[in-house]
N, C-alpha and C. Protein backbone atom coordinates (compact mmCIF):
# COMPACT_ATOMS: atom_id res chain seq x y z
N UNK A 1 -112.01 146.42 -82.45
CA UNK A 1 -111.50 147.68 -82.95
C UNK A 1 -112.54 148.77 -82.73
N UNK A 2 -111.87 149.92 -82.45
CA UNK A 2 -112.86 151.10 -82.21
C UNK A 2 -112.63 152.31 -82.96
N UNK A 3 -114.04 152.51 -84.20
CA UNK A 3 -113.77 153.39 -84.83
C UNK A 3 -114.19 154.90 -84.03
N UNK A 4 -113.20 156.15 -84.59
CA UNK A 4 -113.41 157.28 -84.61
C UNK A 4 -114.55 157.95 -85.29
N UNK A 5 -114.33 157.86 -86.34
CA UNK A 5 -114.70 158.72 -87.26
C UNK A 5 -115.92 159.01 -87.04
N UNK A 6 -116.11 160.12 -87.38
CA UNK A 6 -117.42 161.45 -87.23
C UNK A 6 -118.26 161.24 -88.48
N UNK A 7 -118.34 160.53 -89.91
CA UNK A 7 -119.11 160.28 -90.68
C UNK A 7 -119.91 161.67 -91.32
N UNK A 8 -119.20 162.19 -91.91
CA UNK A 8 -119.84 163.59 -92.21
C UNK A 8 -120.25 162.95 -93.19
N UNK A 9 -120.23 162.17 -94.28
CA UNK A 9 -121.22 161.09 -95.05
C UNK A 9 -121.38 159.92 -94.52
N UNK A 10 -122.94 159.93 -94.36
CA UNK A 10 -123.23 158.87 -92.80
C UNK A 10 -123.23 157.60 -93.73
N UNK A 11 -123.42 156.75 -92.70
CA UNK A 11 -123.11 155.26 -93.21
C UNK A 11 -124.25 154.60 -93.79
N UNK A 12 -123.50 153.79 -94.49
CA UNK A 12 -124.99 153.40 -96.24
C UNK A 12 -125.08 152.00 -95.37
N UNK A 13 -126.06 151.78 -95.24
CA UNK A 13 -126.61 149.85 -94.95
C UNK A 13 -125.62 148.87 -96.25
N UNK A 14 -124.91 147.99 -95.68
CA UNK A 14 -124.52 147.30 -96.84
C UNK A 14 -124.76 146.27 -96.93
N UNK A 15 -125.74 145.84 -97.59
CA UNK A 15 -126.69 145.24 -97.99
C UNK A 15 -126.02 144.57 -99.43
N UNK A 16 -127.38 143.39 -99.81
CA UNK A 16 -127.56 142.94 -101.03
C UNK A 16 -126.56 141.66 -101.35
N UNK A 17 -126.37 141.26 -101.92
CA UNK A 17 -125.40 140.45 -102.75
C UNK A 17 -124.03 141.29 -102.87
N UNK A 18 -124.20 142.34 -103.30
CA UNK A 18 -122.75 142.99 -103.43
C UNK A 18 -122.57 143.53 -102.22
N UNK A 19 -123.24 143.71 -101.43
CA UNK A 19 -122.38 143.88 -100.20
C UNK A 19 -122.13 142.48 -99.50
N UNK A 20 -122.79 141.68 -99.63
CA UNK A 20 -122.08 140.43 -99.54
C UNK A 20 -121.03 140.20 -99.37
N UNK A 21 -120.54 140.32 -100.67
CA UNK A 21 -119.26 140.40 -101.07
C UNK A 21 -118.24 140.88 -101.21
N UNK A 22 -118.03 141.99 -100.48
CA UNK A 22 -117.58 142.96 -99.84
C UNK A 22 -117.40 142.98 -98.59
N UNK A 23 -118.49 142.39 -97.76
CA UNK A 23 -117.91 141.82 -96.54
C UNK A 23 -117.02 140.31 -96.37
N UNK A 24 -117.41 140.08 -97.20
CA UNK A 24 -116.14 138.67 -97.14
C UNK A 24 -114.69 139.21 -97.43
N UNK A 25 -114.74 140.30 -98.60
CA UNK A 25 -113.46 140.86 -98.84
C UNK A 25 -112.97 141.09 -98.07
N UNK A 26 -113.78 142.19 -97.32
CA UNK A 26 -113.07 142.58 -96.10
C UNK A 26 -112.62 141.43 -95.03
N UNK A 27 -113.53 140.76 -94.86
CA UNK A 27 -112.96 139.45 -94.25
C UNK A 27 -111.52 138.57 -94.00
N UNK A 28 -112.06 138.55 -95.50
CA UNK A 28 -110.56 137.94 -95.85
C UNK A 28 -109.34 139.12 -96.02
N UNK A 29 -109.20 140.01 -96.28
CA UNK A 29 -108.06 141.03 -96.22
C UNK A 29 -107.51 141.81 -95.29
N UNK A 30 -109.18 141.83 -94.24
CA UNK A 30 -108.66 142.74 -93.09
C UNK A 30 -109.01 142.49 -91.88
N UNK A 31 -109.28 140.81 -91.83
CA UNK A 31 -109.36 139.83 -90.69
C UNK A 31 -110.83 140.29 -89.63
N UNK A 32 -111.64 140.94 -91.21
CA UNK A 32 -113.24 140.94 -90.67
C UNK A 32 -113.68 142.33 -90.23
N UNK A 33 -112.69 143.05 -89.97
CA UNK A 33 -113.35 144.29 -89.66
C UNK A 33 -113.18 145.19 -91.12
N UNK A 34 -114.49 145.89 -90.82
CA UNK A 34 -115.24 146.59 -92.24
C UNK A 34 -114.87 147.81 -92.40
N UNK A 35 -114.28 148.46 -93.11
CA UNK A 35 -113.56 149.65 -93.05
C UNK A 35 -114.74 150.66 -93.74
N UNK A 36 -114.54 151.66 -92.80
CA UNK A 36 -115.44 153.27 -92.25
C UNK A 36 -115.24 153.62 -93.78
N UNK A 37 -114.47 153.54 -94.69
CA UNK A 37 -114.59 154.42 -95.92
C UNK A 37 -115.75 153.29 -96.42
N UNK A 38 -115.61 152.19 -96.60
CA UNK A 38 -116.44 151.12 -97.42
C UNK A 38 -117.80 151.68 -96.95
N UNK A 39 -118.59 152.22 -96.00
CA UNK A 39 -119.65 152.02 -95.67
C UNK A 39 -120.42 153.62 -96.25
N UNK A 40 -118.67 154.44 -96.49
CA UNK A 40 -119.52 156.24 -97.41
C UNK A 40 -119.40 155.54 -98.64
N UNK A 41 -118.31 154.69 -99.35
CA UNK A 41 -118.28 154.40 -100.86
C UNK A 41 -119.23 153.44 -101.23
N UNK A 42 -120.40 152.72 -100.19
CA UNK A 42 -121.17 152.21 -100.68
C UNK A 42 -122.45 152.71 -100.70
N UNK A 43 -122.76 154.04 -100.73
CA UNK A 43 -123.57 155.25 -101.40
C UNK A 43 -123.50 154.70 -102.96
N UNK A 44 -122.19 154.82 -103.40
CA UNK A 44 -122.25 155.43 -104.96
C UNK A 44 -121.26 153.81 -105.25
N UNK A 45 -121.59 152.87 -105.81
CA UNK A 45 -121.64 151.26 -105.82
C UNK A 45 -120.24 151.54 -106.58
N UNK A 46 -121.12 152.08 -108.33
CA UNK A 46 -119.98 152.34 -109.20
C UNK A 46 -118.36 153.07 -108.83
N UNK A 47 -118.49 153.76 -107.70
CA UNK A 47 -117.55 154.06 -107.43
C UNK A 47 -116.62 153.13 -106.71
N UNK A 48 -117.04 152.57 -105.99
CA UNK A 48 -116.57 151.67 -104.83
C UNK A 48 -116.43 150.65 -105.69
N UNK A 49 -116.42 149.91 -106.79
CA UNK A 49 -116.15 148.78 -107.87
C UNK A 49 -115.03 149.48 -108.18
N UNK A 50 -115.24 150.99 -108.63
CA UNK A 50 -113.62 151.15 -109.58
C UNK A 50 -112.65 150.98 -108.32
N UNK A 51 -113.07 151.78 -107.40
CA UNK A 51 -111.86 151.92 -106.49
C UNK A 51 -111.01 150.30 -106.44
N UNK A 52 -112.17 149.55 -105.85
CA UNK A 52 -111.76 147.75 -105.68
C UNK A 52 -110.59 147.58 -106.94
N UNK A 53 -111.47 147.56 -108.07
CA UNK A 53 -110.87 146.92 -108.93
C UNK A 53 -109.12 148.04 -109.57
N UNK A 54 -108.90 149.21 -109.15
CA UNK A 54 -107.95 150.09 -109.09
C UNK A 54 -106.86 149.88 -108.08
N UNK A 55 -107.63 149.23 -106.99
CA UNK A 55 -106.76 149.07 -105.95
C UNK A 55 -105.93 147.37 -106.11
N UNK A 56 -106.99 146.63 -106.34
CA UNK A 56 -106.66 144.98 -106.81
C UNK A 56 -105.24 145.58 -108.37
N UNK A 57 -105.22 146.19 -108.85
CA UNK A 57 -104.43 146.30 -109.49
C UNK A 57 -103.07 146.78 -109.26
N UNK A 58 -102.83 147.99 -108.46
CA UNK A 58 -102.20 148.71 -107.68
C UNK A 58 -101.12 147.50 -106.94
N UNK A 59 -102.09 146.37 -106.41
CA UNK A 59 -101.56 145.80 -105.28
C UNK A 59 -100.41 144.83 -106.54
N UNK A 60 -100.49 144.85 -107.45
CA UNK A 60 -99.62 143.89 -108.59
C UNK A 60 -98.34 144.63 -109.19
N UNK A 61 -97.84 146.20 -108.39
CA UNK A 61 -97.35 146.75 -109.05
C UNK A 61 -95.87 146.07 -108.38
N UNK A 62 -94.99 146.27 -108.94
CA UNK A 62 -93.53 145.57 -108.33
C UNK A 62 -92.20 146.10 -108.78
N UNK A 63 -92.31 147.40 -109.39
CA UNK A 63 -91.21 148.33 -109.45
C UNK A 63 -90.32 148.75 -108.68
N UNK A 64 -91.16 149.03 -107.74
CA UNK A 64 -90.42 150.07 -106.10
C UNK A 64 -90.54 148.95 -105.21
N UNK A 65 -89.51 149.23 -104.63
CA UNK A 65 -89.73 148.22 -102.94
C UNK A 65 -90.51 148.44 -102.08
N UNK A 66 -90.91 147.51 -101.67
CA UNK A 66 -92.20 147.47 -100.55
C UNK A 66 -92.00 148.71 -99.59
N UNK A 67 -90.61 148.59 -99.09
CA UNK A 67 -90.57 149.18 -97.59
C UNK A 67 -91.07 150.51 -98.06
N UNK A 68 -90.12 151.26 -99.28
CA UNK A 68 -90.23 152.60 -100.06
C UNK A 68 -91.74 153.10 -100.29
N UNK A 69 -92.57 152.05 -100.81
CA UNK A 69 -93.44 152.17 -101.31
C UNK A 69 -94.75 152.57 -99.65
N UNK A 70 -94.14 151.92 -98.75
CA UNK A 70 -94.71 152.18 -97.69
C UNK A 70 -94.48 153.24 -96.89
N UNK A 71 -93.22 153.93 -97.24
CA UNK A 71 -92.76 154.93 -96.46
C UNK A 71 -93.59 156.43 -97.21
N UNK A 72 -93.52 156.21 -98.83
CA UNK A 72 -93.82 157.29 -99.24
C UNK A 72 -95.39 157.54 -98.74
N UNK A 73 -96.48 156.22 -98.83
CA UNK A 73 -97.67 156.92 -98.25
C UNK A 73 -98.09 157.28 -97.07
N UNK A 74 -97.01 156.55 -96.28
CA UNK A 74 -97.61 157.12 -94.60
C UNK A 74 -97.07 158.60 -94.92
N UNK A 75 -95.80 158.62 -95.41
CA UNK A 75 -95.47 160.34 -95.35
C UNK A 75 -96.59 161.31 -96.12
N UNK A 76 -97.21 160.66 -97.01
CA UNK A 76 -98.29 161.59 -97.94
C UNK A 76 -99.50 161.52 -96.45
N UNK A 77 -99.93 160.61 -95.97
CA UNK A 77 -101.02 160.78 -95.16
C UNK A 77 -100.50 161.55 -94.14
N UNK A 78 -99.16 161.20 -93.72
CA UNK A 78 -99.35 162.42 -92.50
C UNK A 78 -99.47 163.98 -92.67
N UNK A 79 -98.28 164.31 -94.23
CA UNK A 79 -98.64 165.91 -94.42
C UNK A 79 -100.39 166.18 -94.40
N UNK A 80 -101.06 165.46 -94.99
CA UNK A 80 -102.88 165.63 -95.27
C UNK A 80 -103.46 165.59 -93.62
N UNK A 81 -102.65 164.77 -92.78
CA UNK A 81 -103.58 164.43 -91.10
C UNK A 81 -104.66 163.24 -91.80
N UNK A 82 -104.46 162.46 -92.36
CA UNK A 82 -105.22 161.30 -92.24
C UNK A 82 -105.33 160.29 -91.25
N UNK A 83 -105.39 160.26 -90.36
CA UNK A 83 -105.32 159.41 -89.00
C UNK A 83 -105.94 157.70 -89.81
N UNK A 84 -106.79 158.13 -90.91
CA UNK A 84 -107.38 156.68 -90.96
C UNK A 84 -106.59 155.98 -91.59
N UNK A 85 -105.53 156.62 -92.75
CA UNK A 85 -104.69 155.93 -93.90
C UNK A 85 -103.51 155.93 -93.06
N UNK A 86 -102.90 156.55 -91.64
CA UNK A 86 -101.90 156.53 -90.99
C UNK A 86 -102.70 155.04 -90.43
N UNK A 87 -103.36 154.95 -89.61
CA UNK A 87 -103.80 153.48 -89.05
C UNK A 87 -103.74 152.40 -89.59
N UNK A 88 -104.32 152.39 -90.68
CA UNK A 88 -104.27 151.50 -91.82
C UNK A 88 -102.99 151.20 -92.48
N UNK A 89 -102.32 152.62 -92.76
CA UNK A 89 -100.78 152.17 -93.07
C UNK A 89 -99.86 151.38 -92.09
N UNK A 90 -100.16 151.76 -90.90
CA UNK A 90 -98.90 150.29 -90.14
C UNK A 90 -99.29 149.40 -90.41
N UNK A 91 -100.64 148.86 -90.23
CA UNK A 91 -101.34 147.74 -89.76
C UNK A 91 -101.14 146.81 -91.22
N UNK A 92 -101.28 147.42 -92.35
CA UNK A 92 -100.83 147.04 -93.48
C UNK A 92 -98.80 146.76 -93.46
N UNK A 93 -98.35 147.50 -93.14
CA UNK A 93 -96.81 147.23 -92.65
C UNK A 93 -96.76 146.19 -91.91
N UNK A 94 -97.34 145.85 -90.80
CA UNK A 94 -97.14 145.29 -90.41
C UNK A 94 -97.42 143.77 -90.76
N UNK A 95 -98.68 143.79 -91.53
CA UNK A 95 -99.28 142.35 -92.42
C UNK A 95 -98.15 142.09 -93.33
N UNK A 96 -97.69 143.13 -94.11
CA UNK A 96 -96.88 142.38 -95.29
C UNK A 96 -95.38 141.94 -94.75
N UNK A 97 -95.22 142.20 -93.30
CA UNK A 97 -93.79 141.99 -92.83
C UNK A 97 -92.87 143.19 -93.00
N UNK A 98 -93.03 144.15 -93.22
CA UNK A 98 -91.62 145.10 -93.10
C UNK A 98 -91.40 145.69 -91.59
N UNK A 99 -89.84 146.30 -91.93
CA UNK A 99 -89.87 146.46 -90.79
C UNK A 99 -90.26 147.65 -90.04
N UNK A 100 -90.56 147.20 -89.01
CA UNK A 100 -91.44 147.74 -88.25
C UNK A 100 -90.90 149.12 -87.04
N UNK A 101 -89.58 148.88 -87.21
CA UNK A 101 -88.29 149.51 -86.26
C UNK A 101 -88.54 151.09 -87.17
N UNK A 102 -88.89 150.75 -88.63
CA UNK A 102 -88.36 151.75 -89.20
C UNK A 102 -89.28 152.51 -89.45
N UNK A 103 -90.64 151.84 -89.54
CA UNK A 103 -91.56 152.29 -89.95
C UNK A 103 -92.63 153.30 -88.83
N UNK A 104 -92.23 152.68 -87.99
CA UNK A 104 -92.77 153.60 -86.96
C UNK A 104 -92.05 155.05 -86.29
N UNK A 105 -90.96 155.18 -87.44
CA UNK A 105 -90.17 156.31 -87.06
C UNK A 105 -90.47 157.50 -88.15
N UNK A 106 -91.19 157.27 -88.92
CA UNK A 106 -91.67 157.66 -90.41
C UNK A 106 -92.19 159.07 -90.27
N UNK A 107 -92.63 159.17 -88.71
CA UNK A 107 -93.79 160.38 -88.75
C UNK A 107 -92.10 161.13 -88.26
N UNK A 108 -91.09 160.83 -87.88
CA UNK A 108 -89.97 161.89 -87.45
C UNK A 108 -88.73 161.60 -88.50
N UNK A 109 -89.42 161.29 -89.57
CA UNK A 109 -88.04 160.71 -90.25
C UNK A 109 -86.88 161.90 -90.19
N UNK A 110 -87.14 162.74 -90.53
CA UNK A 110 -85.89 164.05 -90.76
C UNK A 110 -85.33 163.97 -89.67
N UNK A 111 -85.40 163.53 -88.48
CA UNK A 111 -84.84 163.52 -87.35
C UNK A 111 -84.21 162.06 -86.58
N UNK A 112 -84.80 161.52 -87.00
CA UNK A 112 -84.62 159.62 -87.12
C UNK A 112 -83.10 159.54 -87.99
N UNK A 113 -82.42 158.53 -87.19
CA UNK A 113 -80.74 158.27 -87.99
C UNK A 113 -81.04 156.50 -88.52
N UNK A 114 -82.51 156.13 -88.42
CA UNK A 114 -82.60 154.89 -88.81
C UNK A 114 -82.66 154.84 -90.46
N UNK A 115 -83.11 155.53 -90.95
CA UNK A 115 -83.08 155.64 -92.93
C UNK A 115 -82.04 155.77 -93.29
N UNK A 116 -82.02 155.20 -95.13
CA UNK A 116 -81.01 155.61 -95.00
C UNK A 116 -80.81 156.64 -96.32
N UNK A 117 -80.32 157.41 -97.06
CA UNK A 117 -80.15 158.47 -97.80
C UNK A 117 -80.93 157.97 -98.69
N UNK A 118 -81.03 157.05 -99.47
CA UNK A 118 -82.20 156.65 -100.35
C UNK A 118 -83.41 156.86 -99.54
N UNK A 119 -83.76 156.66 -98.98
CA UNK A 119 -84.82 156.30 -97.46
C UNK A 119 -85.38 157.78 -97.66
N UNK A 120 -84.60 158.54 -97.29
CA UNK A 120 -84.93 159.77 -96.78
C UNK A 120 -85.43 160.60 -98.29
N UNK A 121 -84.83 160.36 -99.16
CA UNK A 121 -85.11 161.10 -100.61
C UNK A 121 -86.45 160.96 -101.24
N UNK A 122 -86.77 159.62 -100.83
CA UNK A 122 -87.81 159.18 -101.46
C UNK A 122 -89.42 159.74 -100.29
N UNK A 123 -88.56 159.98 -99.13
CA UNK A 123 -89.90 160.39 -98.08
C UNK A 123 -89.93 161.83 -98.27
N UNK A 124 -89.12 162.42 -98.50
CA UNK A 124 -88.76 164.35 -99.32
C UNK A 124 -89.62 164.61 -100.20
N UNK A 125 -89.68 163.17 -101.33
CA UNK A 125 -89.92 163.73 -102.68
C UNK A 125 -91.77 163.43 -102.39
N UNK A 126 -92.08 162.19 -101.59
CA UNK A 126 -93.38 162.17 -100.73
C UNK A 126 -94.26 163.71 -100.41
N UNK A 127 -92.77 163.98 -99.51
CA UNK A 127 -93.95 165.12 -98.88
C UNK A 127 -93.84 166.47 -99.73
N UNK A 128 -92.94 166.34 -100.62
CA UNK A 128 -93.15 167.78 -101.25
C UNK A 128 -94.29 167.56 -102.31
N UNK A 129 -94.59 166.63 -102.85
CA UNK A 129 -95.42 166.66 -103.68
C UNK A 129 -96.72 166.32 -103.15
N UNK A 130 -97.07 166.34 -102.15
CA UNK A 130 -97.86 166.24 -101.24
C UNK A 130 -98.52 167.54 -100.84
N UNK A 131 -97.61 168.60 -100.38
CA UNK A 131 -97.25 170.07 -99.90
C UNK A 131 -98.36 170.29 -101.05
N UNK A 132 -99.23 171.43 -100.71
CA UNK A 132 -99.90 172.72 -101.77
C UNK A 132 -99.52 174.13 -101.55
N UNK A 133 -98.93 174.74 -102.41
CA UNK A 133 -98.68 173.54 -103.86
C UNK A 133 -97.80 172.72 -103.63
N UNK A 134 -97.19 171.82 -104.56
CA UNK A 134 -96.58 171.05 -104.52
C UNK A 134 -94.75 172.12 -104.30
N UNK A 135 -93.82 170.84 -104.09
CA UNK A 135 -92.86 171.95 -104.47
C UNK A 135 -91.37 171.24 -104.75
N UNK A 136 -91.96 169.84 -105.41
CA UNK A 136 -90.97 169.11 -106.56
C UNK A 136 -90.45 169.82 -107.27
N UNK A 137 -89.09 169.39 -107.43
CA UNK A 137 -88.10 170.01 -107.74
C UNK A 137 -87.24 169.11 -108.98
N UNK A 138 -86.77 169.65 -110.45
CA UNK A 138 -86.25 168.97 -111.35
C UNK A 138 -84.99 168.17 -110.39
N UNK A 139 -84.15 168.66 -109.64
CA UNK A 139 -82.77 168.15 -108.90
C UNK A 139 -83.50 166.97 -108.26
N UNK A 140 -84.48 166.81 -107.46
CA UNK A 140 -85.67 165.96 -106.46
C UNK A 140 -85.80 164.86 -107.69
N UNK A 141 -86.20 164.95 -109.07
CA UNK A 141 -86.63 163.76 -109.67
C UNK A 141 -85.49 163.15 -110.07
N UNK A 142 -85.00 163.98 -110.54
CA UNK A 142 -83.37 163.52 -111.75
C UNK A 142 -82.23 162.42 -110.23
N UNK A 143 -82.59 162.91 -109.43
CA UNK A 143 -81.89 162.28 -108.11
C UNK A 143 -82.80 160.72 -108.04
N UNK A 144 -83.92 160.94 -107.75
CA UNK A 144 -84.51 159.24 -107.78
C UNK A 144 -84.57 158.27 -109.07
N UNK A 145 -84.42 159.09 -110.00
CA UNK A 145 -84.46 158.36 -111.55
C UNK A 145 -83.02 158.05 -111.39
N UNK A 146 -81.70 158.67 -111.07
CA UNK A 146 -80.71 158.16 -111.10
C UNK A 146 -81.00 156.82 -110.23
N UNK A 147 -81.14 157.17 -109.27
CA UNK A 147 -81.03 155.60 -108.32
C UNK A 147 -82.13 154.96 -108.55
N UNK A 148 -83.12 154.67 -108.61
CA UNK A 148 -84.31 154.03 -108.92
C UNK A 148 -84.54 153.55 -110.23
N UNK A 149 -83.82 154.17 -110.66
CA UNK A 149 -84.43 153.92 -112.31
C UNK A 149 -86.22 154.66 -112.90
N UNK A 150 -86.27 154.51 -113.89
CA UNK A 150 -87.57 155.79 -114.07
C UNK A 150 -89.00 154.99 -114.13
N UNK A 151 -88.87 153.59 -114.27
CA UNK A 151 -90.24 152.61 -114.10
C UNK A 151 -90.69 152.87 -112.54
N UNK A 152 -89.54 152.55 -111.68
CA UNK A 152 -89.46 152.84 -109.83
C UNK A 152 -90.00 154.27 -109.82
N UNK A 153 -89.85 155.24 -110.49
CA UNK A 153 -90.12 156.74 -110.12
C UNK A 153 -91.74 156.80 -109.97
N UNK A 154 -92.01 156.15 -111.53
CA UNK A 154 -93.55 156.53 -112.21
C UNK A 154 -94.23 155.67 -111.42
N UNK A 155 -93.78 154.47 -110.76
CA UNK A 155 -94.75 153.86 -109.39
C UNK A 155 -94.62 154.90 -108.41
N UNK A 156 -93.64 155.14 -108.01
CA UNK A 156 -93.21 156.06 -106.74
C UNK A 156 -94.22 157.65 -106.77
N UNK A 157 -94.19 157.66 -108.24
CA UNK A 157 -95.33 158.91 -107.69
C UNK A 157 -96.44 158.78 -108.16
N UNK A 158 -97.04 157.80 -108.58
CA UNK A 158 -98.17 156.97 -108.90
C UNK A 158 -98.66 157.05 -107.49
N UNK A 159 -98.11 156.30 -106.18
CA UNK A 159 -98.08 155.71 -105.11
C UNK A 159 -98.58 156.90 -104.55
N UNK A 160 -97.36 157.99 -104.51
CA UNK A 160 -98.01 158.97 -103.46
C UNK A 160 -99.44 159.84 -103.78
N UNK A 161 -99.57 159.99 -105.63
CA UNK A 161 -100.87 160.73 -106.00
C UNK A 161 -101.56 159.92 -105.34
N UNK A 162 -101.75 157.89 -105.24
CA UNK A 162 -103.09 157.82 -105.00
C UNK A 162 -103.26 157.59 -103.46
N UNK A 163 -102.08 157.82 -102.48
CA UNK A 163 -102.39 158.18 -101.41
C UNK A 163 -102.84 159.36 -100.86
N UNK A 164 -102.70 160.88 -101.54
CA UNK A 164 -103.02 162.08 -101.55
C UNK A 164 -104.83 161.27 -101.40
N UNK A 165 -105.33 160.75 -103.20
CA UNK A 165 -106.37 160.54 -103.21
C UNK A 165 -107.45 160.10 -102.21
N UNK A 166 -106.76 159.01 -101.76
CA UNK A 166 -107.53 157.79 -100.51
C UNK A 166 -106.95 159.12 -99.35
N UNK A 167 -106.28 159.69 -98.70
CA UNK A 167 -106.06 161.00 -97.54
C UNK A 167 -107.14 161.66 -97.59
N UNK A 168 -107.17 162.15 -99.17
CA UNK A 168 -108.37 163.45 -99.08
C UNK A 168 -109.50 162.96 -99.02
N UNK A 169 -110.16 162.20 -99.23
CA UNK A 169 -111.02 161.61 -99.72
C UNK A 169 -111.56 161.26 -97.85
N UNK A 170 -110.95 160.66 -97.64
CA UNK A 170 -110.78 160.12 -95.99
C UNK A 170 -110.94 160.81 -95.08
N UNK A 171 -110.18 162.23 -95.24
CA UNK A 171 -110.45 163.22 -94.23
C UNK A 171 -111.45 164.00 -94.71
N UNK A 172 -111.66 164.49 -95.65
CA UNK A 172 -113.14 165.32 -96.26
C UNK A 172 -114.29 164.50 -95.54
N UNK A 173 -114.09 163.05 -95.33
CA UNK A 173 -115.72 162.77 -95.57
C UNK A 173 -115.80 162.14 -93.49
N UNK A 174 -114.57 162.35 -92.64
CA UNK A 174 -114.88 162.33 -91.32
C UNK A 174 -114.30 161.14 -91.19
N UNK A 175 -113.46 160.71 -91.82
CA UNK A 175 -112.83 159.19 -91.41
C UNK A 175 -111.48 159.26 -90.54
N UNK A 176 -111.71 158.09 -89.69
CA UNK A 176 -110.38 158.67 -88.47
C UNK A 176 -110.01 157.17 -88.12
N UNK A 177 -108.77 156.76 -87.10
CA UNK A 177 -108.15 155.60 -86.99
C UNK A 177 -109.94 154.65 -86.61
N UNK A 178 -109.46 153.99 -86.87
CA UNK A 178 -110.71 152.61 -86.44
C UNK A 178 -109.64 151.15 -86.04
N UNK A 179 -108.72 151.79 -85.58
CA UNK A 179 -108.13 150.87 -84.67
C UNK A 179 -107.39 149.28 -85.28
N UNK A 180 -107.06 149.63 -87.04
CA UNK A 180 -106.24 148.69 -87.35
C UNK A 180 -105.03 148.00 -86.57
N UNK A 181 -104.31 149.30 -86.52
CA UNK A 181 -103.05 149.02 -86.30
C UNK A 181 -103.25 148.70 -84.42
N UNK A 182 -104.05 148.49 -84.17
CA UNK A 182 -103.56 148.27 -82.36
C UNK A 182 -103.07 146.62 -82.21
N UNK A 183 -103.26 145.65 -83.71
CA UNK A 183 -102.86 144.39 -83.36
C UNK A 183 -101.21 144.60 -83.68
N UNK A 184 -100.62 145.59 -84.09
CA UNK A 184 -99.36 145.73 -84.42
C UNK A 184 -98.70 146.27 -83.13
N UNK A 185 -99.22 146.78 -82.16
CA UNK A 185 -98.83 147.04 -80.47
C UNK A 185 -97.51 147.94 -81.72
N UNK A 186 -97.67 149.00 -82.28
CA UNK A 186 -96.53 149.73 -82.81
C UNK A 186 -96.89 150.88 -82.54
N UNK A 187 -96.46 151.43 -81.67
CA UNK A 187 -96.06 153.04 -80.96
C UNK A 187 -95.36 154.08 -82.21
N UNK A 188 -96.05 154.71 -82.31
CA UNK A 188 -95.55 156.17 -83.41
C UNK A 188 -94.93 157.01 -82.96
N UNK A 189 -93.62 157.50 -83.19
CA UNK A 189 -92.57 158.10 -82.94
C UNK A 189 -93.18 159.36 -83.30
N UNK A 190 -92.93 160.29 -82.46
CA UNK A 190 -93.70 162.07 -81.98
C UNK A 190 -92.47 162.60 -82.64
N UNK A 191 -92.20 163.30 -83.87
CA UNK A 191 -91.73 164.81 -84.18
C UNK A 191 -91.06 165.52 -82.63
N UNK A 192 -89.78 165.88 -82.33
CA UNK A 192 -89.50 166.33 -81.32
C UNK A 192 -90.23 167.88 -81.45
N UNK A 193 -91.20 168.39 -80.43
CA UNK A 193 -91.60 170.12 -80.38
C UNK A 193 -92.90 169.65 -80.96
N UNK A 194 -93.50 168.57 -81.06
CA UNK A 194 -94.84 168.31 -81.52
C UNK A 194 -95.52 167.82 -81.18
N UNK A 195 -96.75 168.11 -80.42
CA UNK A 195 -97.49 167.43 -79.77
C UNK A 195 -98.65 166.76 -80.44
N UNK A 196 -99.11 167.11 -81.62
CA UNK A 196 -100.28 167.12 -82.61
C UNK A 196 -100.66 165.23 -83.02
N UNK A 197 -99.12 165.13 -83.13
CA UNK A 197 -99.01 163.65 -83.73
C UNK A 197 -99.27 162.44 -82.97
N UNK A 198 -100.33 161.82 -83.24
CA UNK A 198 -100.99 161.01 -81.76
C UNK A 198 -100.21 159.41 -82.34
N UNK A 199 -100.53 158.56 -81.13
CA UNK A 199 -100.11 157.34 -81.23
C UNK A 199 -101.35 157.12 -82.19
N UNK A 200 -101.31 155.58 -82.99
CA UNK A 200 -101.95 154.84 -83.10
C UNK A 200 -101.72 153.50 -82.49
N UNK A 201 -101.25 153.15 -81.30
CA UNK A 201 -101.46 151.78 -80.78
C UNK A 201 -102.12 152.39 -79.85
């Protein structure tokens, strides 16, 4: 894999026992390659523990459906231009099995006839609250609480705040694809009139 990223917070030695263990994590989760944020969040230790242990929790949530739950953060990373949480998001799609037909249409959904009206509501309510300002709308929630039910909502925008989080966080500090997703050989569907939106395979 070949990382991008420009490291505007340069990379910490990860060292010690706890980085140890952290490289095995990574090991085991992301088939060994060490992800470009792990090496700015291991500056500040305490931080990089909460994140772990925030994210190990996150991963237990089971309200919203996978696919949903995947659609809303690639759509939060692309309004931000996160190239690293867009990379990471197929490559993660593609590990947990969804599909992949659909997911790679995500960056053109408004234009894509593969979603389906649930599909599309839930990638709306993504990017508007995403948008600065935001520009959620009472009709926008009262619409997914009808169909979702309101446990599904409070994951659903749980999901996209902490993809905003891991976006900004990602692009502030120079982080860019590092080449997850190229074992997924999944081609990203271009916005028709847009050239901006790059592959990640």
């Amino acid at each position: 894999m070949t990382s991008t990223s420009t490291f505007r917070i340069p990379k910490a030695p990860v060292t010690g026992l706890f980085g140890s263990l952290v490289k095995l994590y990574a090991k085991k989760k992301l088939g060994g390659e060490f992800p470009d944020n792990g090496y700015v969040y291991f500056h500040h230790k305490p931080v990089l523990k909460a994140i772990l242990s925030f994210e190990g929790k996150v991963e237990k949530w089971d309200r919203l459906d996978e696919d949903l739950k995947s659609y809303c953060q690639l759509v939060s990373a692309g309004v931000i231009g996160c190239s690293w949480c867009l990379d990471f998001g197929y490559f993660k799609a593609h590990n947990d099995g969804l599909d992949l037909d659909k997911v790679r249409e995500v960056p053109r959904w408004r234009e894509s006839d593969v979603f389906t009206p649930l599909e599309r509501d839930v990638m709306e309510y993504a990017e508007a609250m995403t948008l600065t300002p935001p520009t959620v709308t009472d009709a926008m929630v009262a619409n997914l609480v009808d169909q979702l039910g309101a446990p599904a909502v409070v994951e659903l925008t749980q999901m996209v705040a902490l993809e905003n989080m891991r976006s900004r966080f990602n692009s502030a500090a120079g982080l860019q694809s590092q080449g997850y997703s190229d074992v997924c050989e999944l081609p990203l569907a271009r916005p028709s009139g847009e050239t901006a939106v790059r592959s990640v395979s």
